[in-house]
N, C-alpha and C. Protein backbone atom coordinates (compact mmCIF):
# COMPACT_ATOMS: atom_id res chain seq x y z
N UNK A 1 265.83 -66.73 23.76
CA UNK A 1 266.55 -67.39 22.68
C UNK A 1 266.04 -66.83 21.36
N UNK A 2 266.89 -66.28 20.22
CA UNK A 2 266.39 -65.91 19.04
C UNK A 2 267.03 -66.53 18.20
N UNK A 3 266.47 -67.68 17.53
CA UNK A 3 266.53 -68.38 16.25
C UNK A 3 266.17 -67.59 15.37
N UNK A 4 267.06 -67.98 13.97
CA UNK A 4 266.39 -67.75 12.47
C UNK A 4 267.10 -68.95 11.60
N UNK A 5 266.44 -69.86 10.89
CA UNK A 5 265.12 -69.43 10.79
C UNK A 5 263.94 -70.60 11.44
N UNK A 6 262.95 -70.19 11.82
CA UNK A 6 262.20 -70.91 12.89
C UNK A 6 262.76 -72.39 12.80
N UNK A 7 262.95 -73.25 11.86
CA UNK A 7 263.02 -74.81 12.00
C UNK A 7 264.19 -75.17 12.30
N UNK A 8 265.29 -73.95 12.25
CA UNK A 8 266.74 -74.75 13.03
C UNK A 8 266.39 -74.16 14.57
N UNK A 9 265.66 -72.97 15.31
CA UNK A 9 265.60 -72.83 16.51
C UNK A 9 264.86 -74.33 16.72
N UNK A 10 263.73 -75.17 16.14
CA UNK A 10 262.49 -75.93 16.76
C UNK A 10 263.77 -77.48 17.13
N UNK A 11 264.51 -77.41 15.86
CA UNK A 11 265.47 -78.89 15.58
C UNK A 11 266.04 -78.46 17.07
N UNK A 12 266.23 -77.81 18.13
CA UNK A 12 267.24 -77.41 19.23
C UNK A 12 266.72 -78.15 20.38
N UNK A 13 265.14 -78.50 20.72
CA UNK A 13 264.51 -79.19 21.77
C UNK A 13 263.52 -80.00 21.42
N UNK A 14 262.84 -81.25 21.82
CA UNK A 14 262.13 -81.82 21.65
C UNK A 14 260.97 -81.46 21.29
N UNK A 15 259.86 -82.50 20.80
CA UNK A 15 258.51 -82.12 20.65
C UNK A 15 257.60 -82.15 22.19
N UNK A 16 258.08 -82.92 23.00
CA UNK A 16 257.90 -82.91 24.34
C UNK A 16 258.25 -81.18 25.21
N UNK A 17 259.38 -81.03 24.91
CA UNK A 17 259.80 -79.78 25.70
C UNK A 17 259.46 -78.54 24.99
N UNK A 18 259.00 -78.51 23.86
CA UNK A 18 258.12 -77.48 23.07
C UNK A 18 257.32 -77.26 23.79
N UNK A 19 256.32 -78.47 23.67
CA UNK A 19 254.76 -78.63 24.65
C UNK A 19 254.66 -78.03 26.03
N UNK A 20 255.76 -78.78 26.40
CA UNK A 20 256.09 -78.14 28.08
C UNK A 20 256.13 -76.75 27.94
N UNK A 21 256.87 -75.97 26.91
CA UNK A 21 257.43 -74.38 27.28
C UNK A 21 255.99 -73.63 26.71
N UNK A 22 255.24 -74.32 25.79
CA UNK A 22 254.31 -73.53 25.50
C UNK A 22 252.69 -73.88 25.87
N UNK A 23 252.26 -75.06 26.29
CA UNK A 23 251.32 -75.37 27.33
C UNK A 23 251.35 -73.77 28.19
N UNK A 24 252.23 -74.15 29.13
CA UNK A 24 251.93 -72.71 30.17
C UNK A 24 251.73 -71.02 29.61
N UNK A 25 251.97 -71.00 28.72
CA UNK A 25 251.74 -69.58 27.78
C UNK A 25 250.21 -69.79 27.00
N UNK A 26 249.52 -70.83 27.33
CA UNK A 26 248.16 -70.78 26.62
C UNK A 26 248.24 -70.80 25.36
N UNK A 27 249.33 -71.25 24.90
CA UNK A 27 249.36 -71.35 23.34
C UNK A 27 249.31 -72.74 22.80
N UNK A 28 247.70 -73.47 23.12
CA UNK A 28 247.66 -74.57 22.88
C UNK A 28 247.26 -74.85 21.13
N UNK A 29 246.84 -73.79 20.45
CA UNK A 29 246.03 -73.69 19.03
C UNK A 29 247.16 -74.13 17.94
N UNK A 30 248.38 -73.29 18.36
CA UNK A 30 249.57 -73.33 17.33
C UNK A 30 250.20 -74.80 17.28
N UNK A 31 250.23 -75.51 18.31
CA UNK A 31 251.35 -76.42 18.06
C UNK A 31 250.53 -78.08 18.64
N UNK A 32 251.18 -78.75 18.52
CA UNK A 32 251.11 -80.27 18.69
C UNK A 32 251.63 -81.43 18.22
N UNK A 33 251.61 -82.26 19.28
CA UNK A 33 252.14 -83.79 18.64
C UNK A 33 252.55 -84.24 17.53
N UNK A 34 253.15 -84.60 16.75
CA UNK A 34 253.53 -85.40 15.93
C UNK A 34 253.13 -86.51 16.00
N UNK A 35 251.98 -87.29 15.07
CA UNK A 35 251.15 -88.61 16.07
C UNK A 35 251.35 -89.29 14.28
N UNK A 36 251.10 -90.23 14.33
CA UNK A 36 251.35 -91.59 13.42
C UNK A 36 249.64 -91.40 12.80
N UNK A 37 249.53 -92.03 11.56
CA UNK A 37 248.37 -92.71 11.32
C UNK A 37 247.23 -93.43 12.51
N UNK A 38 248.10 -94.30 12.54
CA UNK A 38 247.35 -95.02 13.64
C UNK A 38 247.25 -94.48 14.84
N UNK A 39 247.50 -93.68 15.49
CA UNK A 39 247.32 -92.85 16.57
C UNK A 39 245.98 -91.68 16.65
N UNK A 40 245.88 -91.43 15.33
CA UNK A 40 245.07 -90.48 14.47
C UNK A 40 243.96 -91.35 14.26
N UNK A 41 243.73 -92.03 13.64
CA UNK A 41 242.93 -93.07 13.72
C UNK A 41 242.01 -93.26 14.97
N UNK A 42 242.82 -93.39 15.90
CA UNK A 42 242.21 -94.01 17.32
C UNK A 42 242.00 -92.69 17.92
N UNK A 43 242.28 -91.28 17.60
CA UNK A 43 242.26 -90.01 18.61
C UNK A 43 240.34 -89.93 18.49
N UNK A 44 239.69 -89.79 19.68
CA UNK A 44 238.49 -89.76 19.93
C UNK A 44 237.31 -88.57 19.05
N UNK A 45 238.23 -87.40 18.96
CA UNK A 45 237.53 -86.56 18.05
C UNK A 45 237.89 -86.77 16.99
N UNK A 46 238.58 -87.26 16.18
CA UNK A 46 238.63 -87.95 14.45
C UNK A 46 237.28 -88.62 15.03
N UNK A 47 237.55 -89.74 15.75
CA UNK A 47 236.36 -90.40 15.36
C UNK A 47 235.20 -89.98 15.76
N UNK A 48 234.64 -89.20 16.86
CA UNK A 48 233.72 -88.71 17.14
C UNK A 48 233.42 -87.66 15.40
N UNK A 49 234.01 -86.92 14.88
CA UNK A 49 234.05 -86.18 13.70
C UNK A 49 233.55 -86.94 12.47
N UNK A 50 234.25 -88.42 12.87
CA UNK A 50 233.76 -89.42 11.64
C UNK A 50 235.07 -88.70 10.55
N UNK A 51 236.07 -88.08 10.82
CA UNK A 51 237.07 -87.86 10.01
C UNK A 51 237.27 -88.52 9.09
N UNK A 52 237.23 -90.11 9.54
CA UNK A 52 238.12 -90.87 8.64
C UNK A 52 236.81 -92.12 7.91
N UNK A 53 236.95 -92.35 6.78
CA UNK A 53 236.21 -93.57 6.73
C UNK A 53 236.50 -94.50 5.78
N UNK A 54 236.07 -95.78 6.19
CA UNK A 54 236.80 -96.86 5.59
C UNK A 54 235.41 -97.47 4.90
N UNK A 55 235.54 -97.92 3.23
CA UNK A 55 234.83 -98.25 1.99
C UNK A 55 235.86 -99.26 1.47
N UNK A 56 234.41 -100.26 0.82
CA UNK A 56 235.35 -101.77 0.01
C UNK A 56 235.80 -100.70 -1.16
N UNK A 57 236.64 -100.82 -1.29
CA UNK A 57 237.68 -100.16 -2.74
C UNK A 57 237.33 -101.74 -3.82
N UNK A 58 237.32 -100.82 -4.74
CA UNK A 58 236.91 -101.93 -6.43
C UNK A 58 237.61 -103.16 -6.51
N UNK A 59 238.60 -103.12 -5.65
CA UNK A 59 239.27 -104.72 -5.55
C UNK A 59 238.56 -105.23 -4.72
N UNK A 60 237.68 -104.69 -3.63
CA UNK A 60 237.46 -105.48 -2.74
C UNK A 60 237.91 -105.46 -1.67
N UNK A 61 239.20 -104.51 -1.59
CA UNK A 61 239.94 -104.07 -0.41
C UNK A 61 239.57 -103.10 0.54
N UNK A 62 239.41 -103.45 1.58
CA UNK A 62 239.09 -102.05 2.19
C UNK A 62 240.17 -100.79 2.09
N UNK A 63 239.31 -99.67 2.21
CA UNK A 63 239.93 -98.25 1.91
C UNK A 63 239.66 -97.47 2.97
N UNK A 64 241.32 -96.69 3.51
CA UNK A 64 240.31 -95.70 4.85
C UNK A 64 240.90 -94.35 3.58
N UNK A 65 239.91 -93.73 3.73
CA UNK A 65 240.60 -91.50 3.51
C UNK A 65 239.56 -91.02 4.15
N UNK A 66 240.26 -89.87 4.15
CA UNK A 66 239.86 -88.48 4.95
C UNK A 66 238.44 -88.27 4.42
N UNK A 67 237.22 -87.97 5.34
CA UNK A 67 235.93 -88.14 4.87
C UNK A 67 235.73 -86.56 4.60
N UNK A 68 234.70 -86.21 4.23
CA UNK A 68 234.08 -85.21 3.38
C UNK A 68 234.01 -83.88 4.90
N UNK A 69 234.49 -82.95 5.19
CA UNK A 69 234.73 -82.33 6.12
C UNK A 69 233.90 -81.63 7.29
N UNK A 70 232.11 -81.62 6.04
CA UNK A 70 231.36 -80.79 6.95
C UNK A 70 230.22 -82.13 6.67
N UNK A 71 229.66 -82.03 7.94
CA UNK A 71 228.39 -82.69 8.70
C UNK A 71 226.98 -82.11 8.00
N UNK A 72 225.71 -82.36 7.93
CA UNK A 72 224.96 -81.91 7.66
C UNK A 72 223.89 -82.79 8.51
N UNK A 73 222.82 -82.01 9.01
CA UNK A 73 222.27 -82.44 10.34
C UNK A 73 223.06 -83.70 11.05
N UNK A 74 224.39 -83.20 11.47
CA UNK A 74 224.69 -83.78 12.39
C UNK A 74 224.91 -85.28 11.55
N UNK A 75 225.15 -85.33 10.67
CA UNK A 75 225.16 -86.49 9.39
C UNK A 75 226.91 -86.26 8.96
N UNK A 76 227.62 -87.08 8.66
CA UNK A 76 229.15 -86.64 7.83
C UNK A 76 228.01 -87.64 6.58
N UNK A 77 228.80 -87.19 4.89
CA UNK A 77 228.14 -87.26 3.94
C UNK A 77 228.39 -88.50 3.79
N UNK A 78 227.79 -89.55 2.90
CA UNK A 78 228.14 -90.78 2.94
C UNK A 78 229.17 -90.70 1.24
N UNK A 79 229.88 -92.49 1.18
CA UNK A 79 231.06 -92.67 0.09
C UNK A 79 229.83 -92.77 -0.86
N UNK A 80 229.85 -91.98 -2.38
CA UNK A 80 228.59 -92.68 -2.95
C UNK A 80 229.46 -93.79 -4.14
N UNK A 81 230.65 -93.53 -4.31
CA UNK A 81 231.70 -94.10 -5.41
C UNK A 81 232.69 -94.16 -4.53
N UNK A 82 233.41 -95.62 -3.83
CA UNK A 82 234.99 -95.67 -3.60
C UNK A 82 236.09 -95.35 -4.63
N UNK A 83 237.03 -95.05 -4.10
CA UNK A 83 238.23 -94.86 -5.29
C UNK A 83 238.49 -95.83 -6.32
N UNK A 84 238.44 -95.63 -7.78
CA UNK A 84 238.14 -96.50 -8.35
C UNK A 84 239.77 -96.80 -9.10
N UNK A 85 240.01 -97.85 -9.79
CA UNK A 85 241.15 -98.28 -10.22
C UNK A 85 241.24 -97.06 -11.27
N UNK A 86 242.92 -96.64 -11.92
CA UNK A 86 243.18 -96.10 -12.54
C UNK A 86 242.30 -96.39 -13.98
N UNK A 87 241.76 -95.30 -15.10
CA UNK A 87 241.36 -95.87 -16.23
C UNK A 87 239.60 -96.36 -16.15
N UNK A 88 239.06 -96.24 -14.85
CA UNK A 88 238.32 -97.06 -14.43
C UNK A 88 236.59 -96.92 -15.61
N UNK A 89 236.82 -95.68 -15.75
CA UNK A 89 235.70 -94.55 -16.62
C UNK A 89 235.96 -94.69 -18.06
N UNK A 90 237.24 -94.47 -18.11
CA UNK A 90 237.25 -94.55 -19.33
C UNK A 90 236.76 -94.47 -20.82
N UNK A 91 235.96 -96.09 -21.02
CA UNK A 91 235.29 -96.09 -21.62
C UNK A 91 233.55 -95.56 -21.82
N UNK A 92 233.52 -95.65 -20.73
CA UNK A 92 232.44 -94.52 -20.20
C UNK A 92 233.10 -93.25 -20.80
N UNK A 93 233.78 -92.66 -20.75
CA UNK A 93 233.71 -90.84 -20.84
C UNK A 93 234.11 -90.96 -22.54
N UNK A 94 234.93 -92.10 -22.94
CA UNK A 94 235.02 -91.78 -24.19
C UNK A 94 233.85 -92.01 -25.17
N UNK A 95 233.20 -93.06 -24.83
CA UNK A 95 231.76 -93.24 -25.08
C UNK A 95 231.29 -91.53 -25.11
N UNK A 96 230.92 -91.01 -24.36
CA UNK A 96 230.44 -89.51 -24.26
C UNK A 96 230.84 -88.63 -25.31
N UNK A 97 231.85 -88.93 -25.35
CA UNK A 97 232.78 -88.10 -26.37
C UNK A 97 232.57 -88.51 -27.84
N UNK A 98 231.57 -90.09 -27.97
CA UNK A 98 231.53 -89.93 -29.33
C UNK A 98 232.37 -90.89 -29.83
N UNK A 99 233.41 -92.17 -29.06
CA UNK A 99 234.09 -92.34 -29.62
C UNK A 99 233.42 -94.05 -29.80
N UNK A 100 233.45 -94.48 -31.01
CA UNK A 100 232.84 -95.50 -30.94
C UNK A 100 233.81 -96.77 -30.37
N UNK A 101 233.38 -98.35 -29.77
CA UNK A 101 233.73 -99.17 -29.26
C UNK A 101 235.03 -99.62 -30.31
N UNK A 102 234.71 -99.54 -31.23
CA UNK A 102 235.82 -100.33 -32.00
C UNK A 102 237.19 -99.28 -32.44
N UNK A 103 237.14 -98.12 -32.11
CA UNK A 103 237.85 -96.91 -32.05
C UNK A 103 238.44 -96.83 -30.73
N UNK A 104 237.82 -97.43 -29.69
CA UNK A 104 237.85 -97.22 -28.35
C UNK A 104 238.88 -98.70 -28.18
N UNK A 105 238.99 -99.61 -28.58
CA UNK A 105 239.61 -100.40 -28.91
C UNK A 105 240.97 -100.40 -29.28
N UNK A 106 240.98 -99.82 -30.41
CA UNK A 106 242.27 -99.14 -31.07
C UNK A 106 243.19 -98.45 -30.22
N UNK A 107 242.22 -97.64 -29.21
CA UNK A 107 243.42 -96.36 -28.35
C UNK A 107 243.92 -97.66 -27.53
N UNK A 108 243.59 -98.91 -26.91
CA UNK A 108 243.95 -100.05 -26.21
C UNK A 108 245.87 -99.81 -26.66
N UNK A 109 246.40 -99.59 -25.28
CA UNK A 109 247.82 -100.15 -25.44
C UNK A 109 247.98 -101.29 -25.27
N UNK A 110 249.14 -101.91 -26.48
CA UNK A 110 249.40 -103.11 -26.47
C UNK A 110 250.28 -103.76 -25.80
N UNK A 111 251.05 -104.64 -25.57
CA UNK A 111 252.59 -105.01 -24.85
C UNK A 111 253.15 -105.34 -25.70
């Protein structure tokens, strides 16, 4: 069969019957599943990898993302700051910059 261009030949058979035709050709590296969050989540090497990790986020909410990629003795790196609300620095960095509190005030949008 010769498709062009590759994604209208792939739209022609399942993600199942892909697997099937290319399993037996040893071409397991190129292709795979289409899996959900939560499937990903629960797959044994994410978690053996420590892929994913979940931190109280600044509300208080828990937070999962994608963890830091490489291990170090066998360690994945730890969260040292969760994702912080938009703006969160702010006054911190403008502070840095020199800008005094009551200036820092002023840039405040109003409603």
């Amino acid at each position: 069969m010769s498709c062009n261009p590759v994604a209208a030949c792939t739209r022609q058979r399942t993600n199942a019957e892909w697997i099937a035709i290319m399993e037996p050709l040893k071409i397991w590296i190129w292709h795979g599943s289409v899996r959900g969050y939560a499937e990903i989540a629960q797959d044994p090497q994410v978690k053996h990898n420590k892929a994913l990790v979940t931190v109280e986020g600044a509300t208080g909410t828990p937070v999962t993302f994608v963890n830091h990629p490489i291990q170090y003795d066998g360690q994945a790196a730890e969260v040292g700051l969760p994702p912080q609300p938009l703006g969160a620095q702010t006054g911190e960095v403008l502070a840095e910059l020199g800008i005094a509190a009551a200036e820092q005030d002023a840039l405040e949008p109003r409603a």
